[in-house]
N, C-alpha and C. Protein backbone atom coordinates (compact mmCIF):
# COMPACT_ATOMS: atom_id res chain seq x y z
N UNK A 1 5.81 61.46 -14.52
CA UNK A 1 6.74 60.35 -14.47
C UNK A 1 6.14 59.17 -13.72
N UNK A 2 5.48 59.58 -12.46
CA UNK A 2 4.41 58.23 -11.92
C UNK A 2 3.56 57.26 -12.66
N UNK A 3 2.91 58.67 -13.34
CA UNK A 3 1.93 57.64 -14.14
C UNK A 3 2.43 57.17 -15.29
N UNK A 4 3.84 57.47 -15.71
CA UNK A 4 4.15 55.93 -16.71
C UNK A 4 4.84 55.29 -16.28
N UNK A 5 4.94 54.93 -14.94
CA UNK A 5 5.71 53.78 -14.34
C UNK A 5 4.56 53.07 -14.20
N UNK A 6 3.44 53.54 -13.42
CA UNK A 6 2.18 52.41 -13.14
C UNK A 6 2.05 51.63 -14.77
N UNK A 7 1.94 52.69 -15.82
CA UNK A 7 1.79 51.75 -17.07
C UNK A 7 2.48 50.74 -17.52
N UNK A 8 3.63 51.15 -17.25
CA UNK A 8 4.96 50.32 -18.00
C UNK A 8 4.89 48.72 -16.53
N UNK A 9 4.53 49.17 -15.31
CA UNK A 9 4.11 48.02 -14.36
C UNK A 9 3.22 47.24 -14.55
N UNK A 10 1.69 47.84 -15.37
CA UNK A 10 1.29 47.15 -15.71
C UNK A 10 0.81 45.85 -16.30
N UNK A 11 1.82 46.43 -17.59
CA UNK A 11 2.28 45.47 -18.51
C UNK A 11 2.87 44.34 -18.33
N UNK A 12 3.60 44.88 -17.12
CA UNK A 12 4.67 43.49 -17.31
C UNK A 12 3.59 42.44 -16.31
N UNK A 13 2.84 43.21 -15.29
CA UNK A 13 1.98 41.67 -14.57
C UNK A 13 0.67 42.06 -14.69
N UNK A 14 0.56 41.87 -16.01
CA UNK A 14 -1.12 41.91 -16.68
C UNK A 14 -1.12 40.42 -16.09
N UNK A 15 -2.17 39.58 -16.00
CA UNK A 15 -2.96 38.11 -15.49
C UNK A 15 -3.29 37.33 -16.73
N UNK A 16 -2.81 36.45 -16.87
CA UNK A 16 -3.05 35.29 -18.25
C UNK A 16 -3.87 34.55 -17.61
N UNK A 17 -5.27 34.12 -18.80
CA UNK A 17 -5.96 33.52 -18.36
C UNK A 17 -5.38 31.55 -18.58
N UNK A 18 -5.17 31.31 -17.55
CA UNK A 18 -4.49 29.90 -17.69
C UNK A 18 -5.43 28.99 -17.36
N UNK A 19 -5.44 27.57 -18.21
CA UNK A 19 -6.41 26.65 -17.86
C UNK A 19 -6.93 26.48 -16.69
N UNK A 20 -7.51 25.88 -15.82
CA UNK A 20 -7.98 25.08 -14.61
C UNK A 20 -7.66 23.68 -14.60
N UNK A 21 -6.79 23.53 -14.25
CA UNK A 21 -6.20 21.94 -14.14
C UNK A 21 -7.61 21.60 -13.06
N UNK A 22 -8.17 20.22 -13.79
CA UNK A 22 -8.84 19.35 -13.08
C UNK A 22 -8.16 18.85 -11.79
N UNK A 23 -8.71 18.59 -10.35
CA UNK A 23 -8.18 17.86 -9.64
C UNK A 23 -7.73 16.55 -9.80
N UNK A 24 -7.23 16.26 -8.85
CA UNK A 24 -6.82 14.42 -9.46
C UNK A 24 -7.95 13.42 -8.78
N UNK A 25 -8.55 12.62 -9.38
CA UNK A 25 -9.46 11.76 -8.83
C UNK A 25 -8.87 10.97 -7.22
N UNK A 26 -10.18 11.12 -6.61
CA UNK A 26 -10.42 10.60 -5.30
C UNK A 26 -9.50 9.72 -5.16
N UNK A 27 -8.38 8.78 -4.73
CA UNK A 27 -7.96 8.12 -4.32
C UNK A 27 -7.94 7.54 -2.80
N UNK A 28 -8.66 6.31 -2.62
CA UNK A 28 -8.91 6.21 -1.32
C UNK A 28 -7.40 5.74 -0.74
N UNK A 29 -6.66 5.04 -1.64
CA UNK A 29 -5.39 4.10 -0.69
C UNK A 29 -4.31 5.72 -0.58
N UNK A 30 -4.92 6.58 -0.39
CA UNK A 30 -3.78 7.97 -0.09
C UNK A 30 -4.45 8.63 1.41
N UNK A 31 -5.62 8.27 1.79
CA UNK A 31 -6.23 8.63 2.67
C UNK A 31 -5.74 8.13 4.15
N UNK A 32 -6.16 8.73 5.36
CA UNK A 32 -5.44 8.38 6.48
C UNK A 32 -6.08 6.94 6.91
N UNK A 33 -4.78 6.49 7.41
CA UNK A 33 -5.45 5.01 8.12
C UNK A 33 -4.61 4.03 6.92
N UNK A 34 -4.25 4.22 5.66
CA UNK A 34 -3.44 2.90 5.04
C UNK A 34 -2.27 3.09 5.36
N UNK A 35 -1.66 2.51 6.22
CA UNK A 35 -0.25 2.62 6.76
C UNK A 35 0.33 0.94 6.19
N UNK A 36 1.53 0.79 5.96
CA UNK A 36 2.25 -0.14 5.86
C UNK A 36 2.20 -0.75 7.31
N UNK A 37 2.04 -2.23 7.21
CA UNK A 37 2.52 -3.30 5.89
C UNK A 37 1.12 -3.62 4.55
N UNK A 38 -0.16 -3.14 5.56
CA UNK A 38 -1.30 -4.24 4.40
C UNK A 38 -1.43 -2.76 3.53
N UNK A 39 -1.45 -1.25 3.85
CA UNK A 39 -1.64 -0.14 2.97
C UNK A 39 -3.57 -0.75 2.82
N UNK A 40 -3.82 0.55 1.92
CA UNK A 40 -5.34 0.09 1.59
C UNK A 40 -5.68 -0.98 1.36
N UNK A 41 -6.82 -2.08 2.40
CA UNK A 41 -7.07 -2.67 2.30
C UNK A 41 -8.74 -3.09 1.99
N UNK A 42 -8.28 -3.55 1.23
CA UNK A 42 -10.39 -3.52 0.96
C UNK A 42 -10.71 -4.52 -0.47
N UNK A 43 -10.81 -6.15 0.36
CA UNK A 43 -10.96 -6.85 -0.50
C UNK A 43 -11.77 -7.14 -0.96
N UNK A 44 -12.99 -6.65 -0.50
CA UNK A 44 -14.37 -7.01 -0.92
C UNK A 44 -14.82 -5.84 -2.59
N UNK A 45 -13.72 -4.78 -2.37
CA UNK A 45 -13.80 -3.62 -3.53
C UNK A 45 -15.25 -2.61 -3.46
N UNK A 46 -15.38 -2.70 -1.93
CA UNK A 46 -16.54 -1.64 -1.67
C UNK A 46 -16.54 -0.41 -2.28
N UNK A 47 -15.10 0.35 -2.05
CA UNK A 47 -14.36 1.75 -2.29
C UNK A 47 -13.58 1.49 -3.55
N UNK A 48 -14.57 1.97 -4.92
CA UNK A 48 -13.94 2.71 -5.58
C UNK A 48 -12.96 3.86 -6.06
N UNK A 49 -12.18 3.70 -7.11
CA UNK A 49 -11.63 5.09 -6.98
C UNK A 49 -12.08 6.40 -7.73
N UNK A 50 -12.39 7.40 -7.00
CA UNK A 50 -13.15 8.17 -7.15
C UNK A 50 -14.44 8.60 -7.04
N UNK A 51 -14.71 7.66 -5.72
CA UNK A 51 -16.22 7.67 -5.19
C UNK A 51 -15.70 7.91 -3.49
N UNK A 52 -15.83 9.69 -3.30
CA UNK A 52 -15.33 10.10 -2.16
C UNK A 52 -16.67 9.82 -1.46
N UNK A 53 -17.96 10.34 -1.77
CA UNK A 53 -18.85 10.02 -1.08
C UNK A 53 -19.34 8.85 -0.65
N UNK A 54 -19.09 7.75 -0.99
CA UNK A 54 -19.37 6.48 -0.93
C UNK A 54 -18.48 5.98 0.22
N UNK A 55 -16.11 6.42 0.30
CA UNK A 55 -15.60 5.98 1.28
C UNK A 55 -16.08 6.90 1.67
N UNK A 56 -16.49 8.16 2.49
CA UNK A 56 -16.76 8.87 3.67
C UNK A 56 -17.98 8.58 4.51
N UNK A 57 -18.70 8.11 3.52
CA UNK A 57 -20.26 6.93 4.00
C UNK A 57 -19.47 5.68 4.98
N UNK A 58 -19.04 4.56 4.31
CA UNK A 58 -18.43 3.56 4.41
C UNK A 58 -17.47 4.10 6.01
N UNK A 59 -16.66 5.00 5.93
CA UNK A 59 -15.97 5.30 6.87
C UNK A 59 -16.63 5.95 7.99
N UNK A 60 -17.33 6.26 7.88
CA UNK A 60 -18.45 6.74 9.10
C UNK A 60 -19.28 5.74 9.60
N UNK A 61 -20.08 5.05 8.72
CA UNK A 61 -20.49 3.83 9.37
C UNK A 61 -19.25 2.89 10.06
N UNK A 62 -18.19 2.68 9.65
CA UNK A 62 -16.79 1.79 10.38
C UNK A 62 -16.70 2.48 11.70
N UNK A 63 -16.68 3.91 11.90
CA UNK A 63 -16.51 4.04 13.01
C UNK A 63 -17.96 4.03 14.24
N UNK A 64 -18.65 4.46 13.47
CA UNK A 64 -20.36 3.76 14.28
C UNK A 64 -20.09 2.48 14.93
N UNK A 65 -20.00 1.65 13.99
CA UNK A 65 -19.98 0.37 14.42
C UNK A 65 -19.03 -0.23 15.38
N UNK A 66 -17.49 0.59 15.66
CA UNK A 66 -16.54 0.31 16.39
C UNK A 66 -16.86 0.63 17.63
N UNK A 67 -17.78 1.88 17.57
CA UNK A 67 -17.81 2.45 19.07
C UNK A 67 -18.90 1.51 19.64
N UNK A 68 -19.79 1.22 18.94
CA UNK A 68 -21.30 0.16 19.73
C UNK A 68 -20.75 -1.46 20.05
N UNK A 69 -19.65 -1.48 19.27
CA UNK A 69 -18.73 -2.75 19.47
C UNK A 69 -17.56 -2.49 20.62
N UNK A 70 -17.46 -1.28 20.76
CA UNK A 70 -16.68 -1.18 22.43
C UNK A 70 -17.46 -0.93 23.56
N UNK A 71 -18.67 -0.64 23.11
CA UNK A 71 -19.55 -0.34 24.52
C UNK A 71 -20.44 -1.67 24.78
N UNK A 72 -20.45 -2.81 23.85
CA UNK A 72 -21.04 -3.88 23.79
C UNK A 72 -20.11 -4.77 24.75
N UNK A 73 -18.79 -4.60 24.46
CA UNK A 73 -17.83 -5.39 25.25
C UNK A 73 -17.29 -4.74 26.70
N UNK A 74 -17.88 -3.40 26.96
CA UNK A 74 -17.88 -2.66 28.33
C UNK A 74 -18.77 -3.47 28.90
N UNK A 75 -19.95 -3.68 28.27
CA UNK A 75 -21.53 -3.74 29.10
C UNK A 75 -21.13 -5.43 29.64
N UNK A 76 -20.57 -6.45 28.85
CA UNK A 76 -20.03 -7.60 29.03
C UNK A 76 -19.40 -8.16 30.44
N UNK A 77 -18.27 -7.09 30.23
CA UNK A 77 -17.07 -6.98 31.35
C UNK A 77 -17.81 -6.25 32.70
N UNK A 78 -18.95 -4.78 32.72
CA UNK A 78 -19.57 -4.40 33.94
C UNK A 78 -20.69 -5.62 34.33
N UNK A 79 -21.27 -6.24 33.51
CA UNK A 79 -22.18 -7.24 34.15
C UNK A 79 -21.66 -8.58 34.81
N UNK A 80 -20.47 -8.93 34.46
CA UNK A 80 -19.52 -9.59 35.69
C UNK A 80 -19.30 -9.12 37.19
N UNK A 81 -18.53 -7.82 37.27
CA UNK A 81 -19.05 -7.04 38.22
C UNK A 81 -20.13 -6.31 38.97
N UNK A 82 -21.18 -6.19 38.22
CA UNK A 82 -22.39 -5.37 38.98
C UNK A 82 -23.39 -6.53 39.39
N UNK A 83 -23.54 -6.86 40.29
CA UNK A 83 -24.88 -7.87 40.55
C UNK A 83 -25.86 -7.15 41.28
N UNK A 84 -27.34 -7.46 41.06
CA UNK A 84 -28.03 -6.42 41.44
C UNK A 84 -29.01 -7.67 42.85
């Protein structure tokens, strides 16, 4: 009696082979950081859509450049204060 329950179980959740839905292309204005009011902004059209490697380039260099642009304006503000 077991072993025709496993059969008759079988059957009913055998596995259909179902397509592979493609992902949905890269969209950069869904990514973190476009917040209302301007949302993705990028007028120059650096960031394509669907060129993840290109914004994750682009976005790594933005933040490079922010941090050498806050330690540029530290070094500014300590050389007022430090006289040697």
């Amino acid at each position: 009696a077991a072993g025709s329950r496993k059969k008759a179980g079988a059957s009913k959740h055998q596995m259909r082979a179902e397509p592979v839905k493609a992902p949905p292309p890269f969209d950069p204005a869904a990514q973190v950081g476009a917040l209302p009011p301007l949302g993705f902004f990028d007028p120059a059209g650096f960031c394509k859509k669907g060129d993840e490697n290109g914004f994750r380039n682009l976005r790594a260099a933005e933040i490079k450049h922010g941090r050498v642009a806050m330690m540029a304006a530290l070094g500014g503000v300590v050389q007022h204060f430090v006289k040697f």
